[in-house]
PDB file of N, CA and C in Angstrom:
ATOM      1  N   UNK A   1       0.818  -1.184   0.000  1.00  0.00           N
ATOM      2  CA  UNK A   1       0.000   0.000   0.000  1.00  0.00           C
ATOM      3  C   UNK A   1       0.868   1.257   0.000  1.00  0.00           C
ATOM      4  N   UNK A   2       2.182   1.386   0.927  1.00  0.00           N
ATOM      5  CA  UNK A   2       3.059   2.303   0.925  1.00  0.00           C
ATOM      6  C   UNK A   2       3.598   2.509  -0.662  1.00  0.00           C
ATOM      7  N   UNK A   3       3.536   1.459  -1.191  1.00  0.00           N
ATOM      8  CA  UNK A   3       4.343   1.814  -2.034  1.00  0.00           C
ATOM      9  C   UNK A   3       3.943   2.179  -3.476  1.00  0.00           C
ATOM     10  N   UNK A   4       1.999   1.346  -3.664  1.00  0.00           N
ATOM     11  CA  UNK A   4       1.603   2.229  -4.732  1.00  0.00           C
ATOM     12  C   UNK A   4       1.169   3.708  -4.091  1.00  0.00           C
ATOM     13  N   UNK A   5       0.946   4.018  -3.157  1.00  0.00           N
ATOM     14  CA  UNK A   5       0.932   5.580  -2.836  1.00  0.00           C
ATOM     15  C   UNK A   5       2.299   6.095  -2.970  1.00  0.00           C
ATOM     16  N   UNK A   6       3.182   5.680  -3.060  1.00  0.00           N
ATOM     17  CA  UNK A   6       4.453   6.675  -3.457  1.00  0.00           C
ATOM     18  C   UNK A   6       4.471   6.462  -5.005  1.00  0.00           C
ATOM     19  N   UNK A   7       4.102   5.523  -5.655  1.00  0.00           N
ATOM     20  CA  UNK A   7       3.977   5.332  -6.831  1.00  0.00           C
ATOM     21  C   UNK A   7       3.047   6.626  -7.841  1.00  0.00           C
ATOM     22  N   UNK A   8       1.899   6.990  -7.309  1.00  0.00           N
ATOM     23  CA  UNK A   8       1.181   7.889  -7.147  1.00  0.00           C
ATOM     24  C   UNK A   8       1.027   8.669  -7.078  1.00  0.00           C
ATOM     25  N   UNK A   9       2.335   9.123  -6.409  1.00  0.00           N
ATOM     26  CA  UNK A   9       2.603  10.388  -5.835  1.00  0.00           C
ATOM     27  C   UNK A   9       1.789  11.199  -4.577  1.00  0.00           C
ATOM     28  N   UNK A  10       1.082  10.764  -3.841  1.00  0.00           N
ATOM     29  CA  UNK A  10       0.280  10.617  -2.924  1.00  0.00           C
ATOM     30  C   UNK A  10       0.786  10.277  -1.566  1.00  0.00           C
ATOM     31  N   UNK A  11       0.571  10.651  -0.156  1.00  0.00           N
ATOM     32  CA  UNK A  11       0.723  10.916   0.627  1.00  0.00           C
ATOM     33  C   UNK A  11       0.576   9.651   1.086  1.00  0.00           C
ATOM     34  N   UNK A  12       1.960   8.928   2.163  1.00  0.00           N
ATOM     35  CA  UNK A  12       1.588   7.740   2.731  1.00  0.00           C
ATOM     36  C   UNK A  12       0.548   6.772   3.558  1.00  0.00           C
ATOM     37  N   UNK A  13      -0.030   6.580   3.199  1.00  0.00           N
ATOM     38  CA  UNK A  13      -1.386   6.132   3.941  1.00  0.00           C
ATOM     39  C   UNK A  13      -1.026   5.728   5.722  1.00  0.00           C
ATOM     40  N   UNK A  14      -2.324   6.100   6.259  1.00  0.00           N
ATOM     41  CA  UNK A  14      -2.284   6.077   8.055  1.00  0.00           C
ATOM     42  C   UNK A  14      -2.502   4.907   7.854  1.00  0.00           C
ATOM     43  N   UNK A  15      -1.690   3.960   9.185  1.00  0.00           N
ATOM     44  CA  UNK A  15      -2.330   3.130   9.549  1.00  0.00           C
ATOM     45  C   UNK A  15      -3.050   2.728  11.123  1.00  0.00           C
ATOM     46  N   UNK A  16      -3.964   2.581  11.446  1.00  0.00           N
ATOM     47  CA  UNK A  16      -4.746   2.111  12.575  1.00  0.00           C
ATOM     48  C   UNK A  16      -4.846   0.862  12.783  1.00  0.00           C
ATOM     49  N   UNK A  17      -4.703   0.633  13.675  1.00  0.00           N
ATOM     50  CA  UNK A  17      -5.755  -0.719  14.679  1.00  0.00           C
ATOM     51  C   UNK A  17      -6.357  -0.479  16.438  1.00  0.00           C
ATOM     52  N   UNK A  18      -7.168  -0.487  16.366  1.00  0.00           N
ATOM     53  CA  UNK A  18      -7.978  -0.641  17.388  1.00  0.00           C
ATOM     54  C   UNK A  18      -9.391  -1.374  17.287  1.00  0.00           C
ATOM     55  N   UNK A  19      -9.365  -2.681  17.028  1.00  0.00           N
ATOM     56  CA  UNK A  19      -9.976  -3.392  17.054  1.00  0.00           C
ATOM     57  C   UNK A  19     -10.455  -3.744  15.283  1.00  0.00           C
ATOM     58  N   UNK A  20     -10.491  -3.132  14.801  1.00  0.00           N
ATOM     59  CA  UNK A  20     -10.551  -3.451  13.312  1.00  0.00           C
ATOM     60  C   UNK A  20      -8.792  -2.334  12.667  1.00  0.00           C
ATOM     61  N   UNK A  21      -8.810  -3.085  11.122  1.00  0.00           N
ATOM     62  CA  UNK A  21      -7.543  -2.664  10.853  1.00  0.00           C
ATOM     63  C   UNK A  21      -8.012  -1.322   9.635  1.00  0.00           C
ATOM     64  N   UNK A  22      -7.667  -0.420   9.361  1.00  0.00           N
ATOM     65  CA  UNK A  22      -7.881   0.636   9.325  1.00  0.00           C
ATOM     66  C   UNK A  22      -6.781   1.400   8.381  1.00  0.00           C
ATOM     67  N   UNK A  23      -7.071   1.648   6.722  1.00  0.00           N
ATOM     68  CA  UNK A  23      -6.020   2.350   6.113  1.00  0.00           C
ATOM     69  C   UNK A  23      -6.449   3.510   5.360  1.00  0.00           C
ATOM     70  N   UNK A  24      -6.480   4.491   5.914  1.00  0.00           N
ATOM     71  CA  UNK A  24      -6.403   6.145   5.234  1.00  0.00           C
ATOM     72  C   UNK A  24      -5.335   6.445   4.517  1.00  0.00           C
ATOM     73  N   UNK A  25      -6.437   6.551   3.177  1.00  0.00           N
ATOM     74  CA  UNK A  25      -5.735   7.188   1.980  1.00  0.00           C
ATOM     75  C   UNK A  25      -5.746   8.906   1.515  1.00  0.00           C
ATOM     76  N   UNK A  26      -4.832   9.334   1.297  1.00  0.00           N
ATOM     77  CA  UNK A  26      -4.864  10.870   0.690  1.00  0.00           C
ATOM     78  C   UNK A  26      -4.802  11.085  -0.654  1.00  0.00           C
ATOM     79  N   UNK A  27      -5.473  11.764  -1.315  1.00  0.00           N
ATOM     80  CA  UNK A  27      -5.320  11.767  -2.677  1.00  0.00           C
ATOM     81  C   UNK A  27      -4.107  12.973  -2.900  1.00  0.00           C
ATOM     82  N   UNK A  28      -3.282  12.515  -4.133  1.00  0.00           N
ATOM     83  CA  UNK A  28      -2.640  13.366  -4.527  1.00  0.00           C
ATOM     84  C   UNK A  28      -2.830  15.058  -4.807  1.00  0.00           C
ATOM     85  N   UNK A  29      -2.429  15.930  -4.803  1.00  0.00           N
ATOM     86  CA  UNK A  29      -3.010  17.030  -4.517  1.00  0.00           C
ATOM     87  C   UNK A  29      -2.902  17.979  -5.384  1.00  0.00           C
ATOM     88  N   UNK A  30      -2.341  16.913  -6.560  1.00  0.00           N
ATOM     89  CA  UNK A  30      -2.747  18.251  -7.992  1.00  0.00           C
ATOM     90  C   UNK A  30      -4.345  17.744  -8.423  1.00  0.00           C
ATOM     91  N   UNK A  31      -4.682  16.811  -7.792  1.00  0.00           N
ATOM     92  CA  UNK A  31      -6.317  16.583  -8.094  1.00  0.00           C
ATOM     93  C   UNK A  31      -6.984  17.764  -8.004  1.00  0.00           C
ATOM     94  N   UNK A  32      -6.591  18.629  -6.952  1.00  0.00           N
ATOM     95  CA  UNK A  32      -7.039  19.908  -6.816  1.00  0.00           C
ATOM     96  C   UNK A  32      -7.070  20.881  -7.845  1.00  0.00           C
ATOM     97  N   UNK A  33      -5.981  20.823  -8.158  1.00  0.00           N
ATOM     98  CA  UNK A  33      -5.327  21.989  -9.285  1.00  0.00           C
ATOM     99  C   UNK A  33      -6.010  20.810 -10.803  1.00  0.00           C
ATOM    100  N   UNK A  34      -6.059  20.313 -10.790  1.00  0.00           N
ATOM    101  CA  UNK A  34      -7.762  19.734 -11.967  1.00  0.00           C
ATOM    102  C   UNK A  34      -8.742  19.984 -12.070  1.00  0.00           C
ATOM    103  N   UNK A  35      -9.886  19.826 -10.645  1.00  0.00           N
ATOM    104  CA  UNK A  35     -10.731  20.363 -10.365  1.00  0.00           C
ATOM    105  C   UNK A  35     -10.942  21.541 -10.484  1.00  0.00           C
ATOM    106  N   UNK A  36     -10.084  22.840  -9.903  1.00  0.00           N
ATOM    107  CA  UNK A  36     -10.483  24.004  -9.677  1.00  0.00           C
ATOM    108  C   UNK A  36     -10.275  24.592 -10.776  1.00  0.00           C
ATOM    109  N   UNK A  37      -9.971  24.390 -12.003  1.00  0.00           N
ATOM    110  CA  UNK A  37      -9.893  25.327 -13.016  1.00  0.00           C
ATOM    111  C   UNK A  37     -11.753  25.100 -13.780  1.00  0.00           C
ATOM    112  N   UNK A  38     -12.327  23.964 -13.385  1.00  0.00           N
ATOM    113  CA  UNK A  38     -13.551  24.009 -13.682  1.00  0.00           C
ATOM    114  C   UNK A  38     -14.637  24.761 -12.878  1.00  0.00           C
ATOM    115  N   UNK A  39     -14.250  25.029 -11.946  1.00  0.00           N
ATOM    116  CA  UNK A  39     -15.117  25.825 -11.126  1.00  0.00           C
ATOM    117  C   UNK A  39     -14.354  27.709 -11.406  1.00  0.00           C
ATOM    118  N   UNK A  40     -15.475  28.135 -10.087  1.00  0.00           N
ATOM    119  CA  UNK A  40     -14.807  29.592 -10.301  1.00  0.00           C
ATOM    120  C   UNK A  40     -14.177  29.553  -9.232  1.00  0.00           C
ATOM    121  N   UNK A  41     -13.081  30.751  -9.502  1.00  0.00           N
ATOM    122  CA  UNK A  41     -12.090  31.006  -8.180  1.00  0.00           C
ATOM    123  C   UNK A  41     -12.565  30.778  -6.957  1.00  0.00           C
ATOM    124  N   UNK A  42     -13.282  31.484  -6.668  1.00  0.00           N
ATOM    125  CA  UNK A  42     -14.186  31.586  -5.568  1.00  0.00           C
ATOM    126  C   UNK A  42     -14.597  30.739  -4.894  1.00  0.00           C
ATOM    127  N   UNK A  43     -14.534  29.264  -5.535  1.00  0.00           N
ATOM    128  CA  UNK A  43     -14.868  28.050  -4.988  1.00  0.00           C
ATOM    129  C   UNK A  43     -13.593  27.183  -4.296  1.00  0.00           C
ATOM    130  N   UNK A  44     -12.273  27.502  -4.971  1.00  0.00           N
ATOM    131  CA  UNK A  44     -11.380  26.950  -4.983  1.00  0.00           C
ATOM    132  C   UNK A  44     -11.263  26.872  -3.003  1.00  0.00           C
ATOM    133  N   UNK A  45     -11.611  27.404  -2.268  1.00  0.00           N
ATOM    134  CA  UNK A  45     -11.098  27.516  -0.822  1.00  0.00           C
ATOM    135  C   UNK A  45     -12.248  25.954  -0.156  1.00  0.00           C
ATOM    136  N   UNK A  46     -13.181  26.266  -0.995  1.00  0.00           N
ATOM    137  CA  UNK A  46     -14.393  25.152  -0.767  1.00  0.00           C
ATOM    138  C   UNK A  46     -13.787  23.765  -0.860  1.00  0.00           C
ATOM    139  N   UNK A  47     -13.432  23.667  -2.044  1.00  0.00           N
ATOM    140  CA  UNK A  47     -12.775  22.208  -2.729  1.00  0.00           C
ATOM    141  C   UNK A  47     -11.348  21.943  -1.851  1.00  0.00           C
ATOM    142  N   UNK A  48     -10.884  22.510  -1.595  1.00  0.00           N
ATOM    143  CA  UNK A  48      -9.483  22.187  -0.472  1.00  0.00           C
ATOM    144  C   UNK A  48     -10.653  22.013   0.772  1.00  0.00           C
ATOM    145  N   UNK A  49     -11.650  22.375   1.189  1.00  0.00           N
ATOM    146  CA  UNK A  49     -11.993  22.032   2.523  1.00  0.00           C
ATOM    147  C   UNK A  49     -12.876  21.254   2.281  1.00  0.00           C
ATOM    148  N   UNK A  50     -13.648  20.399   1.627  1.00  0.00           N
ATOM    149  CA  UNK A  50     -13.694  19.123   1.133  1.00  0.00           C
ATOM    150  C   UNK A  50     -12.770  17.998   0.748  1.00  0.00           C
ATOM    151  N   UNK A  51     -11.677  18.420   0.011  1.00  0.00           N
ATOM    152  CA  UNK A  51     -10.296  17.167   0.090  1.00  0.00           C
ATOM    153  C   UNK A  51      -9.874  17.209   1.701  1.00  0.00           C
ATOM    154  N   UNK A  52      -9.773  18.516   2.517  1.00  0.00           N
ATOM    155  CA  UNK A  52      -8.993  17.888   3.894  1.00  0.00           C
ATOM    156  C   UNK A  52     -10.578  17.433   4.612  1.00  0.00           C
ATOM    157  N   UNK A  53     -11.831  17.680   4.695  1.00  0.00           N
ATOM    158  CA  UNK A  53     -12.392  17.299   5.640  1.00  0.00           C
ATOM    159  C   UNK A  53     -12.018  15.975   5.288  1.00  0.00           C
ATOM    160  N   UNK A  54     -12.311  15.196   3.907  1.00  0.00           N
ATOM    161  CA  UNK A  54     -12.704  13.909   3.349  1.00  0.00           C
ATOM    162  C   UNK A  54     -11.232  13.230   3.570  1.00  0.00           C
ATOM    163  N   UNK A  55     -10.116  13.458   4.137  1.00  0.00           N
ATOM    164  CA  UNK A  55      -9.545  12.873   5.029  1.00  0.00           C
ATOM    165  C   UNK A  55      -9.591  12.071   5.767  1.00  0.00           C
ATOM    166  N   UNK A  56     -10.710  11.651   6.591  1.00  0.00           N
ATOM    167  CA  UNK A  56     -11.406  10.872   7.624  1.00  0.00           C
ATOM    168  C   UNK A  56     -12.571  10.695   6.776  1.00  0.00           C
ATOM    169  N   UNK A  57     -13.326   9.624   7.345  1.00  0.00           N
ATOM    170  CA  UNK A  57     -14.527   9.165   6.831  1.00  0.00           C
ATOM    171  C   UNK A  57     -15.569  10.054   7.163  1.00  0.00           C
ATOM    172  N   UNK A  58     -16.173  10.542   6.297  1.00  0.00           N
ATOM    173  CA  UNK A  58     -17.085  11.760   6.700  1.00  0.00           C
ATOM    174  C   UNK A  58     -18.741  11.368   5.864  1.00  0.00           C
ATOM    175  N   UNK A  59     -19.792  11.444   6.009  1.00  0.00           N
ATOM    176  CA  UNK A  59     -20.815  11.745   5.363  1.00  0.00           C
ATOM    177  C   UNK A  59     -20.986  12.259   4.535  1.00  0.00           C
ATOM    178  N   UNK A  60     -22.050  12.634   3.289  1.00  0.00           N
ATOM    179  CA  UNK A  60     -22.114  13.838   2.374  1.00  0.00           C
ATOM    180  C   UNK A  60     -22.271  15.391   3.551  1.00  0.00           C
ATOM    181  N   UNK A  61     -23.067  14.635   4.189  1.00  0.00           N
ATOM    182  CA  UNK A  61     -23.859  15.801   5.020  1.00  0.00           C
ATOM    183  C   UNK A  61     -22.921  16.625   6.026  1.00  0.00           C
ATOM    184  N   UNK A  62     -21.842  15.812   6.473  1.00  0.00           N
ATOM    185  CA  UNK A  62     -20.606  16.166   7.303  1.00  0.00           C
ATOM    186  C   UNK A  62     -19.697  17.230   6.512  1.00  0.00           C
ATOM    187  N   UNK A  63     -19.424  16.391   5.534  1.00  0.00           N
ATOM    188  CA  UNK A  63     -18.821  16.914   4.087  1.00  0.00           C
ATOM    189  C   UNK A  63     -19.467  18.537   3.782  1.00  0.00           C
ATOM    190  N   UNK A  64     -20.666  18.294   3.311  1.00  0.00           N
ATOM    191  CA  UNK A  64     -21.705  19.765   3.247  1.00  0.00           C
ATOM    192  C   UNK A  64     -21.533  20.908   3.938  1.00  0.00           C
ATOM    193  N   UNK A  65     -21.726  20.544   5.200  1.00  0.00           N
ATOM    194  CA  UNK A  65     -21.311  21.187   6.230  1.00  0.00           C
ATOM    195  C   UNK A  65     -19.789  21.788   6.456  1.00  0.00           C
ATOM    196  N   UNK A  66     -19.238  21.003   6.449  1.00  0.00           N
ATOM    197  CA  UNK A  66     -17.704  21.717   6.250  1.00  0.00           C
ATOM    198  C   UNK A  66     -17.511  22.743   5.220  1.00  0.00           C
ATOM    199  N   UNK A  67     -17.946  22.813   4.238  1.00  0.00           N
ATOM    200  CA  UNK A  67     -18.279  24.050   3.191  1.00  0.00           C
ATOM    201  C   UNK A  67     -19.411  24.964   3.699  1.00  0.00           C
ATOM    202  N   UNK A  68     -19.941  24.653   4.412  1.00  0.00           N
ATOM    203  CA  UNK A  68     -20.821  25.776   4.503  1.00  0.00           C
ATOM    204  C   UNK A  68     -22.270  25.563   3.153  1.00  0.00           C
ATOM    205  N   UNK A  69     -22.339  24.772   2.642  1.00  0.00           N
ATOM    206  CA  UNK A  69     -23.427  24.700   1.810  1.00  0.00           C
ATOM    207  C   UNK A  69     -24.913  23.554   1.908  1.00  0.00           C
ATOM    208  N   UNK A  70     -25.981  24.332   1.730  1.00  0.00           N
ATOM    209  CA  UNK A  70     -27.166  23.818   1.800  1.00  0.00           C
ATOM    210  C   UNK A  70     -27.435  22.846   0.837  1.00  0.00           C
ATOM    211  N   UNK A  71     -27.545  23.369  -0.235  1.00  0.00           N
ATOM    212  CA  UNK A  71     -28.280  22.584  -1.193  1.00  0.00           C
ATOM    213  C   UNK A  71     -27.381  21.526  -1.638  1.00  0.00           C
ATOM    214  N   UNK A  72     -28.433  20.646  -1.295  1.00  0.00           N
ATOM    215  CA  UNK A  72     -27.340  19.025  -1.511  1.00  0.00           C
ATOM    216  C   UNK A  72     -27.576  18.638  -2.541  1.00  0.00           C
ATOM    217  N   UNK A  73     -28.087  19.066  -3.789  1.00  0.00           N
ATOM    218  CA  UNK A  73     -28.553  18.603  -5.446  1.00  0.00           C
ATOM    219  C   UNK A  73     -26.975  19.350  -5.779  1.00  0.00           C
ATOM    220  N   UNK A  74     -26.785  20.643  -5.553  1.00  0.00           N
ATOM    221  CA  UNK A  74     -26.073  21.571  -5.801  1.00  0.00           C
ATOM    222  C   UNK A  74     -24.473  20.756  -5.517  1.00  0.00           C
ATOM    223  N   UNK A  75     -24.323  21.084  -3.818  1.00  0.00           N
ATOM    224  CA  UNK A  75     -23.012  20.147  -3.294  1.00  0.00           C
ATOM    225  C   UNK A  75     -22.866  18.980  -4.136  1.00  0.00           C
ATOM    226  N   UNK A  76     -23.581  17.944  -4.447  1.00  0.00           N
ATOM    227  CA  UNK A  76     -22.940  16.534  -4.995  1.00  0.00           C
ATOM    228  C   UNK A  76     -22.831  16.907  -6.139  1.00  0.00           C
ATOM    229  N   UNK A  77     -23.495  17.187  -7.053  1.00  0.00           N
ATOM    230  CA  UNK A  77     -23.466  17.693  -8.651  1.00  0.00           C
ATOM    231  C   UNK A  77     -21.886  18.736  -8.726  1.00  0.00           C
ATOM    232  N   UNK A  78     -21.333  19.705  -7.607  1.00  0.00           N
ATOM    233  CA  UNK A  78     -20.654  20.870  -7.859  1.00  0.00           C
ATOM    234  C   UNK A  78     -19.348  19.973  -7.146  1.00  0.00           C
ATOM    235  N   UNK A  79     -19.428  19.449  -6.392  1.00  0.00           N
ATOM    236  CA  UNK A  79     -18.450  19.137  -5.498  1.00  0.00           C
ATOM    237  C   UNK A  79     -17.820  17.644  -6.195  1.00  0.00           C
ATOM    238  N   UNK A  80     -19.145  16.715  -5.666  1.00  0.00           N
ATOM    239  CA  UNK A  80     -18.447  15.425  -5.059  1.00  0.00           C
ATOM    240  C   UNK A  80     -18.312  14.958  -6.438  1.00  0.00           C
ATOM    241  N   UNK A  81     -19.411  14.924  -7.374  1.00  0.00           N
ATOM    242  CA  UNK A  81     -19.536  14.093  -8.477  1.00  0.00           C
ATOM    243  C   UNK A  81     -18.553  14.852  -9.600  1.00  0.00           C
ATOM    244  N   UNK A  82     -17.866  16.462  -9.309  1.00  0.00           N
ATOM    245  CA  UNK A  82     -16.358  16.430  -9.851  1.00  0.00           C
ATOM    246  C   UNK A  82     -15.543  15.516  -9.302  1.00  0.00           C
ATOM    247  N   UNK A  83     -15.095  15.834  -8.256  1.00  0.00           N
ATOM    248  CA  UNK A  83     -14.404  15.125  -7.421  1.00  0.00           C
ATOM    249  C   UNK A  83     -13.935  14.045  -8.143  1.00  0.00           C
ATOM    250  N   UNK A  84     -15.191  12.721  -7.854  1.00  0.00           N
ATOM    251  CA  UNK A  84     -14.891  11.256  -7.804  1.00  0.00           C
ATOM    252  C   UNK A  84     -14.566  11.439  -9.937  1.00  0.00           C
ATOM    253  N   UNK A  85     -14.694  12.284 -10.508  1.00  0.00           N
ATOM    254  CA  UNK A  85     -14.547  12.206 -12.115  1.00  0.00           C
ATOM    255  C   UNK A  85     -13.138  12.306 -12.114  1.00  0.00           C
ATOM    256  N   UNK A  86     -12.923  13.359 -11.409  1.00  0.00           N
ATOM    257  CA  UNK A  86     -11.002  13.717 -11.406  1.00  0.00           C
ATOM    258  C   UNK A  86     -10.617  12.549 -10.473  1.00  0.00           C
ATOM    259  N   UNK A  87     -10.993  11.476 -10.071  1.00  0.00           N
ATOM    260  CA  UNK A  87     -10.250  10.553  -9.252  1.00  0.00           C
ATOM    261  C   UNK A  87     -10.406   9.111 -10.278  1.00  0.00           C
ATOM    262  N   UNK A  88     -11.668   9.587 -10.740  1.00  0.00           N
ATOM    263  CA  UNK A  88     -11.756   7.839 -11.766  1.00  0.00           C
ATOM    264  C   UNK A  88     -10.614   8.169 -12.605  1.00  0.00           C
ATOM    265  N   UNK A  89     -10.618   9.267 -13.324  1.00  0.00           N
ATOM    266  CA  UNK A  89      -9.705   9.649 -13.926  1.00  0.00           C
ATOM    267  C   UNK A  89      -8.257   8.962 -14.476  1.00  0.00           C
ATOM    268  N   UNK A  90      -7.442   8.784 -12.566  1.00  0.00           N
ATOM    269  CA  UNK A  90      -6.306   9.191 -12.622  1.00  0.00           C
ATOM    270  C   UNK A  90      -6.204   7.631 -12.385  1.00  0.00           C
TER     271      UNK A  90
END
């Protein structure tokens, strides 16, 4: 796992155990600099605080919240469902 994440270029994955075994992944972080040229500037502070909340296992609604945004047609369509396009992607 260490080593296709360095392969990747991506940040070494956490590892946990406390009672189940547990591996957090980071996505590489020009994913960002992909994403944000499709949106407007203005969003770009949003989409970094969606890649670090989504760090930890988070909800849409957790997720939402960390941006500050209501409309959840809006958030998954603007946010997530870029997101996971620039990740099938790569």
């Amino acid at each position: 796992m260490i080593e296709e994440a360095r392969k990747h270029k991506c940040p070494e994955p956490k590892f946990t155990v406390n009672g189940f075994f547990t591996a957090t992944f980071w996505p590489f972080m020009e994913i960002v600099q992909k994403v944000t040229p499709l949106v407007t500037p203005q969003v770009t502070p949003q989409v970094i605080a969606v890649l670090k909340a989504a760090r930890t296992v988070r909800s849409r609604e957790e997720l939402q919240r960390t941006v500050g945004l209501k409309d959840r047609q809006h958030f998954r369509k603007m946010y997530i469902d870029s997101l996971l396009s620039v990740v099938q992607d790569n």
